[in-house]
Protein backbone atom coordinates (compact mmCIF):
# COMPACT_ATOMS: atom_id res chain seq x y z
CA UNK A 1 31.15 -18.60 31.11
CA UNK A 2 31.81 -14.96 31.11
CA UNK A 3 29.52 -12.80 33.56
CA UNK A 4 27.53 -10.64 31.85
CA UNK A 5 27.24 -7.22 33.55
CA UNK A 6 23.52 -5.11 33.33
CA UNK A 7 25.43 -2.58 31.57
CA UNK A 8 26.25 -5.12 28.49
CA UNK A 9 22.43 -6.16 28.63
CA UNK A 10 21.77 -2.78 27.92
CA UNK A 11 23.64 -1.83 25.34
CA UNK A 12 22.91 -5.10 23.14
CA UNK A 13 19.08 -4.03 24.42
CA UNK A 14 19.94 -0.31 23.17
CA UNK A 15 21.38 -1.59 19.68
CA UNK A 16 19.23 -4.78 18.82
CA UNK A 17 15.79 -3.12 20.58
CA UNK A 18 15.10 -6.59 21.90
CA UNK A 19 13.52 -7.58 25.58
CA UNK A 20 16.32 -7.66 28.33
CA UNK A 21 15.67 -11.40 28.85
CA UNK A 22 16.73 -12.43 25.29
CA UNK A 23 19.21 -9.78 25.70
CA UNK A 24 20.75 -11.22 28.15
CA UNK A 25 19.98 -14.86 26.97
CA UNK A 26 22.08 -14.13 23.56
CA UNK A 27 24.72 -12.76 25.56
CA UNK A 28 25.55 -15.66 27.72
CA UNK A 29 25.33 -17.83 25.02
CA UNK A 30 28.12 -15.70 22.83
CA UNK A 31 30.21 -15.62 26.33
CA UNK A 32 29.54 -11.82 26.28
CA UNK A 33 30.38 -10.90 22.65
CA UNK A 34 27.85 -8.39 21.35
CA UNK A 35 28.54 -9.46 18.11
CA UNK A 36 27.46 -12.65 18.40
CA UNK A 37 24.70 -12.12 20.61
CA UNK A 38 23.41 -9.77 17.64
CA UNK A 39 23.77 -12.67 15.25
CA UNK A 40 22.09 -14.85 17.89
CA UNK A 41 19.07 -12.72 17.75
CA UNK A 42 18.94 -12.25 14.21
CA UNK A 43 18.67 -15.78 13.77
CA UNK A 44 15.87 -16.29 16.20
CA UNK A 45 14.02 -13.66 13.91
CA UNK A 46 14.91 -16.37 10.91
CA UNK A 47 13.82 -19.40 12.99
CA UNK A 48 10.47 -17.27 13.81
CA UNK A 49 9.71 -16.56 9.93
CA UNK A 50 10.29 -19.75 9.02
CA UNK A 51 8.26 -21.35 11.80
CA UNK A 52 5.74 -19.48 10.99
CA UNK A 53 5.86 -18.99 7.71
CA UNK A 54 2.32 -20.96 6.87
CA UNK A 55 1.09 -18.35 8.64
CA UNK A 56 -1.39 -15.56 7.26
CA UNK A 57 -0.20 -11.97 7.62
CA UNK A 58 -3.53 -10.50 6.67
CA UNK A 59 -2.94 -6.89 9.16
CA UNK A 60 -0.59 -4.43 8.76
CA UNK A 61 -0.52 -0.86 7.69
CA UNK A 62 -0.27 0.88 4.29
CA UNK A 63 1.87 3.64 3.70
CA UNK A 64 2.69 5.84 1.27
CA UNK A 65 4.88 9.08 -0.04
CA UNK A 66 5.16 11.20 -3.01
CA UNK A 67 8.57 13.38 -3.44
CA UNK A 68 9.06 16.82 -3.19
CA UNK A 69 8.88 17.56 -6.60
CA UNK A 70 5.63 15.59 -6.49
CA UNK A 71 6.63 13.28 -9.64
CA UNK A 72 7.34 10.08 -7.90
CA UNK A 73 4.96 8.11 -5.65
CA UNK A 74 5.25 5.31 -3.45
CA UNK A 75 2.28 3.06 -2.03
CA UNK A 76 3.43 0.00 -0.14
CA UNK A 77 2.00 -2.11 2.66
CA UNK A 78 3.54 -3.99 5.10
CA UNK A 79 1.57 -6.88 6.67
CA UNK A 80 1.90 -9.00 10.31
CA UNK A 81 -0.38 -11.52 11.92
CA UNK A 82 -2.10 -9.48 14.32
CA UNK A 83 -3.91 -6.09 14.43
CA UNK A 84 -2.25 -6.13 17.94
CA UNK A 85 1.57 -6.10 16.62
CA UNK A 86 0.88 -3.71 13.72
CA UNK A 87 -0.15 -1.41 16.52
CA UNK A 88 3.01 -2.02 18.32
CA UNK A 89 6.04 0.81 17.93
CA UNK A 90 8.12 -1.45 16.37
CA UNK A 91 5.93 -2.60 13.72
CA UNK A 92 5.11 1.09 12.76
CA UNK A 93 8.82 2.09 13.05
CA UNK A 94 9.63 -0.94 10.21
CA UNK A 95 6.77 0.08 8.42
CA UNK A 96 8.06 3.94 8.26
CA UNK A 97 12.12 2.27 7.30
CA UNK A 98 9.49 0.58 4.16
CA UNK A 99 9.61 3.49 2.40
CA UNK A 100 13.04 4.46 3.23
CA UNK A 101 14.56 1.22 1.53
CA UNK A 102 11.64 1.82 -1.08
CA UNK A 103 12.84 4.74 -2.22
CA UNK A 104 16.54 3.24 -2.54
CA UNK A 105 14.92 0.50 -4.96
CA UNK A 106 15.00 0.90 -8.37
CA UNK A 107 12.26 -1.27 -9.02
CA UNK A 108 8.52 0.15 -9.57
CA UNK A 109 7.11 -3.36 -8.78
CA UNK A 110 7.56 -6.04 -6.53
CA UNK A 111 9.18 -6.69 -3.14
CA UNK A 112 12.14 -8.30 -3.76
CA UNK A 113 14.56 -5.18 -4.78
CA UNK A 114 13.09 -3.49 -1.63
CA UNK A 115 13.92 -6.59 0.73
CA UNK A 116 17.52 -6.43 -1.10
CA UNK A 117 18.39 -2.58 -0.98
CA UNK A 118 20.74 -1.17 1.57
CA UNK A 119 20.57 1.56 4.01
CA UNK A 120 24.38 2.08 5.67
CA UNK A 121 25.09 -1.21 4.27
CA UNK A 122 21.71 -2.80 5.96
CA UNK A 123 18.94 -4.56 3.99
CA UNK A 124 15.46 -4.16 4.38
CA UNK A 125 15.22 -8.04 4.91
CA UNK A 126 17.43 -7.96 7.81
CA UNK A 127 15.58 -5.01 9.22
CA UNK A 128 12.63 -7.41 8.68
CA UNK A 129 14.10 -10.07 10.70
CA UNK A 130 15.12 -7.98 13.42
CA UNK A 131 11.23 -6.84 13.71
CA UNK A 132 10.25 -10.31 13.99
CA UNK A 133 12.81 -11.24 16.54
CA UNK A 134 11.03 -8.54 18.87
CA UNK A 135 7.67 -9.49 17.49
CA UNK A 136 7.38 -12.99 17.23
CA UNK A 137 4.94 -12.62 14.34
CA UNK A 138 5.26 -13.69 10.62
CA UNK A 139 5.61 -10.27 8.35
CA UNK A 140 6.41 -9.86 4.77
CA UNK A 141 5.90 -6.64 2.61
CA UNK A 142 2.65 -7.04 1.63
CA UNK A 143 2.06 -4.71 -1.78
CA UNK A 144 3.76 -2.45 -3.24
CA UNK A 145 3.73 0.21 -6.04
CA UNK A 146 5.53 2.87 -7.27
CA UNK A 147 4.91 5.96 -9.83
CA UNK A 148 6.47 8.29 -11.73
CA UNK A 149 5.10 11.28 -13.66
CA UNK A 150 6.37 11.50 -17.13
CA UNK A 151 5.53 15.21 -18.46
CA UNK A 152 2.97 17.47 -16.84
CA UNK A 153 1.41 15.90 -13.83
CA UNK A 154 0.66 15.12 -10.14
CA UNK A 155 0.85 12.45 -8.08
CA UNK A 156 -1.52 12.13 -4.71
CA UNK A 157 -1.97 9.64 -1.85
CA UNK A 158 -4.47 9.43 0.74
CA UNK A 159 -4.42 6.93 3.72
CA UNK A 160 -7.28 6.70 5.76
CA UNK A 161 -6.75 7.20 9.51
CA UNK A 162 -7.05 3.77 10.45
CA UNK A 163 -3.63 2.91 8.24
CA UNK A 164 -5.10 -0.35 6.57
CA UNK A 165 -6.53 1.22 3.29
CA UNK A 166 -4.79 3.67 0.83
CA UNK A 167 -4.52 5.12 -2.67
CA UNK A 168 -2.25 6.85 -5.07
CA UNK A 169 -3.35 8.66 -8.67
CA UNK A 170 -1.69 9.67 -11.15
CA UNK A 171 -3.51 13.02 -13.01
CA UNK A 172 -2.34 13.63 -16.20
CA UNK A 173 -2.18 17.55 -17.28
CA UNK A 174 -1.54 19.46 -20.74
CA UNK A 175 1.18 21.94 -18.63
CA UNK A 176 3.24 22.20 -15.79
CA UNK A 177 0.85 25.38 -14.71
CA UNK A 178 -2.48 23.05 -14.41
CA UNK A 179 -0.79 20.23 -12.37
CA UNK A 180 0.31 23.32 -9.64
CA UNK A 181 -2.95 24.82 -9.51
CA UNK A 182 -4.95 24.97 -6.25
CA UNK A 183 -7.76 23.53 -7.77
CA UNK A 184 -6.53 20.59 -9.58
CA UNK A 185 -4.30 19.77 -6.31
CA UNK A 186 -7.23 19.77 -4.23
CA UNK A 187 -8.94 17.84 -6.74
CA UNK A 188 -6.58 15.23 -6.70
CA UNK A 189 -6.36 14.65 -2.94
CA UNK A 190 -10.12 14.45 -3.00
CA UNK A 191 -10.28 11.99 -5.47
CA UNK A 192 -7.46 10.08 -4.15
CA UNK A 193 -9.54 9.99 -0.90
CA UNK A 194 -12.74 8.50 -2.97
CA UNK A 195 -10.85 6.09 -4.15
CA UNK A 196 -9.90 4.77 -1.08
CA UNK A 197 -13.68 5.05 0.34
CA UNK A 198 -15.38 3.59 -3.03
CA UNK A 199 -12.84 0.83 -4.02
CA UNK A 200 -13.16 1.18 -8.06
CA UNK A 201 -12.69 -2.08 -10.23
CA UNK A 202 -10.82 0.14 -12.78
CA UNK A 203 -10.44 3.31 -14.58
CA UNK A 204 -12.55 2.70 -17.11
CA UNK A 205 -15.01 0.05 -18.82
CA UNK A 206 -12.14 -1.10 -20.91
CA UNK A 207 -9.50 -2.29 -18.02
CA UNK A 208 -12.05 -4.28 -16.84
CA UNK A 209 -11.64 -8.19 -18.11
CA UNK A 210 -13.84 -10.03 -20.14
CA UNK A 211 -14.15 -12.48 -17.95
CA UNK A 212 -15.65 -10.75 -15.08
CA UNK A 213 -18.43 -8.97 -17.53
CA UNK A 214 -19.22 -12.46 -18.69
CA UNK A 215 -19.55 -13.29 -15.25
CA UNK A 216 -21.60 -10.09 -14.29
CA UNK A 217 -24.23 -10.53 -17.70
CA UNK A 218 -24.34 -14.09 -16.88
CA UNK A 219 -25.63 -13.64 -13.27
CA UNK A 220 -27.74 -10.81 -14.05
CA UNK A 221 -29.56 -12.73 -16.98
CA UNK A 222 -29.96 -15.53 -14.55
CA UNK A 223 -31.94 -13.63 -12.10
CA UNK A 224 -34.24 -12.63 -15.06
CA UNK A 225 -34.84 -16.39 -17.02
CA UNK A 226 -37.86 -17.10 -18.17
CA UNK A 227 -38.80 -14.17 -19.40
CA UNK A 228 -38.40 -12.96 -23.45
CA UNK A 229 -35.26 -12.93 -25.18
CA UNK A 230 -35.49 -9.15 -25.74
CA UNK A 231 -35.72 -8.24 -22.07
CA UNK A 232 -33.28 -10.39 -20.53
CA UNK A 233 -31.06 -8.52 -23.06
CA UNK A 234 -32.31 -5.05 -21.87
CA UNK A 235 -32.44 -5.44 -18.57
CA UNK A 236 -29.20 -6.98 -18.19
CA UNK A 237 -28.13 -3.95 -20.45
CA UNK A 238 -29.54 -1.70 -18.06
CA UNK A 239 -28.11 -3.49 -15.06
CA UNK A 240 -24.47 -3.50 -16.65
CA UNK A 241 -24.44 0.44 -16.82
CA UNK A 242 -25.35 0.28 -13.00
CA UNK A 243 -22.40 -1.93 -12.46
CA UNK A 244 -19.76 0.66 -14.74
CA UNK A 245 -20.80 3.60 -12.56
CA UNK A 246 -20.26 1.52 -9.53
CA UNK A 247 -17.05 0.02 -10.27
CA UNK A 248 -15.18 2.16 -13.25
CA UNK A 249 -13.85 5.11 -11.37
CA UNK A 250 -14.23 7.96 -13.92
CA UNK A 251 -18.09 6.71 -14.02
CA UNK A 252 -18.13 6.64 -10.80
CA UNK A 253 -20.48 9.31 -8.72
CA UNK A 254 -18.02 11.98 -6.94
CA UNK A 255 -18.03 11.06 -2.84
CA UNK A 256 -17.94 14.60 -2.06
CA UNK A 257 -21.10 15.86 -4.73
CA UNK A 258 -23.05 13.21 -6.27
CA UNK A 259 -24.38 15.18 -9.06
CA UNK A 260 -21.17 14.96 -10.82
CA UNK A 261 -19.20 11.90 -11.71
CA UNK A 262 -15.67 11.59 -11.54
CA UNK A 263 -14.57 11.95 -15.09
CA UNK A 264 -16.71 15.62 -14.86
CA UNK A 265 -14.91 16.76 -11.98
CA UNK A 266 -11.30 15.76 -13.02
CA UNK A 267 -12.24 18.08 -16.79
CA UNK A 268 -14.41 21.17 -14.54
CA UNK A 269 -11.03 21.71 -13.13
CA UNK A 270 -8.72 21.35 -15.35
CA UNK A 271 -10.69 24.22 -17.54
CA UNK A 272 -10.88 26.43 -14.38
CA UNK A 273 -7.19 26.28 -14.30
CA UNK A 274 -6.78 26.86 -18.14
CA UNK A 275 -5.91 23.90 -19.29
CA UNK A 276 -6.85 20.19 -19.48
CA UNK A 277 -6.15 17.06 -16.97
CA UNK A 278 -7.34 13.66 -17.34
CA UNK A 279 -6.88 10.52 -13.99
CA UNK A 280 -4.07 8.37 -15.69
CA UNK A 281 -4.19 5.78 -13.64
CA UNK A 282 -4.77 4.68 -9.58
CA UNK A 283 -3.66 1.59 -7.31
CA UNK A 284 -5.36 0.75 -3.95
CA UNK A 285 -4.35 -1.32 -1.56
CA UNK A 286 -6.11 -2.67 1.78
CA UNK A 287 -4.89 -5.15 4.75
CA UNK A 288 -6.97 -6.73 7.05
């Protein structure tokens, strides 16, 4: 067996970003090739996924960008095992190389094209494996979404400072001058912000399924048997308005002044910028 020299340790260490042990390992088992050792390493990242791969990877981090013309949007979240590991550098810097390969991907759903595309002729999926190698955690990209503005519009993302929760809307506007105005940008980030904070069911009353407002009128009128007909019905009339401001996000009361619900502050400034704009639509995602 060849003898492997420190200064071949550190340049597999320097390429593959792995320990100097399992450096050095892989190397003496590929008799000094750095090729090999590379593939050796790589396939300890495959043997960890699949060991592991009953595993729940319930942390991670969300992130997010929006293009510099501000018509495409990407939200995306990338999940491990342990709070611990998507803490660690490496974790982040895969997380960061997420949107990278997202933004190669033609698809606007689903993981699949993003664990496929190709940076320099390397996929996501092998970038993936390399993180677990150095990890030795299960990870897998957790949600993802992408947007893009048709028309007059904006796109906005906020991530709360912690990294786990984030949201991206879509505003809707009548021209190109209303989606640039100061007011309607702020507007955007600030409701992109309550979104994350409030976690909103839906846009609206209508996106919501029948089967969970069965499910809500069914519980409510079972905290209120025994009592007339006609009440049940009004109360549980009364409590199902409650649970639309709560939950639709254009009923929804506005985190940053209460007096006015969301709907009212999306229309207040699209008229103070001469024009109309309307929320067309939101995601939010959360890990941990």
């Amino acid at each position: 067996m060849a003898e492997i020299s420190a200064s071949e340790v550190m340049k597999l260490r320097k390429i593959s970003g792995q320990g100097m042990m399992d450096c050095k390992k892989s190397l003496k088992e590929a008799d000094g090739d750095i090729d090999k050792a590379m593939e050796l390493l790589r396939k300890k990242g495959l043997a960890t996924l699949s060991k592991r791969a009953e595993r729940e990877a319930s942390e991670g981090l969300v992130v997010g960008d929006i293009s510099e013309d501000g018509k495409t949007g990407i939200l995306a979240s990338l999940c491990c095992e342990t709070d611990f590991v998507a803490r660690s550098e490496d974790f982040v810097s895969a997380s960061k190389l997420l949107l990278d390969y997202a933004r190669e991907s033609s698809s606007d759903e689903g993981s699949e094209s993003i664990l496929e595309a190709a940076i320099e002729g390397k996929k996501f999926s092998t970038v993936l494996t390399d993180t677990v190698s150095k990890t030795g955690e299960k990870m897998e990209i957790g949600n993802y979404q992408r947007y893009k503005v048709d028309g007059c519009g904006l796109l906005k993302i906020y991530i709360h400072f912690n990294g786990k929760v984030g949201s991206m809307v879509e505003i809707e506007t009548d021209k190109d001058e209303v989606a640039g105005s100061e007011s309607v940008q702020q507007a955007a980030n600030d409701i992109a912000m309550h979104i994350t904070a409030t976690k909103p069911l839906s846009l609206d009353k209508n996106e919501i399924d029948t089967e969970t407002l069965e499910q809500e009128k069914a519980i409510f009128a079972e905290q209120f048997s025994g009592k007339p007909e006609k009440v049940v019905e009004k109360i549980v009339e009364g409590k199902m308005k409650k649970f639309y401001e709560e939950n639709c996000l254009l009923e929804q009361a506005f985190v940053k002044d209460d007096s006015k619900s969301i709907a009212e502050v999306i229309s207040q400034v699209g008229k103070e910028a001469d024009g109309e704009a309307k929320i067309k639509r939101f995601v939010r995602f959360e890990v941990g």
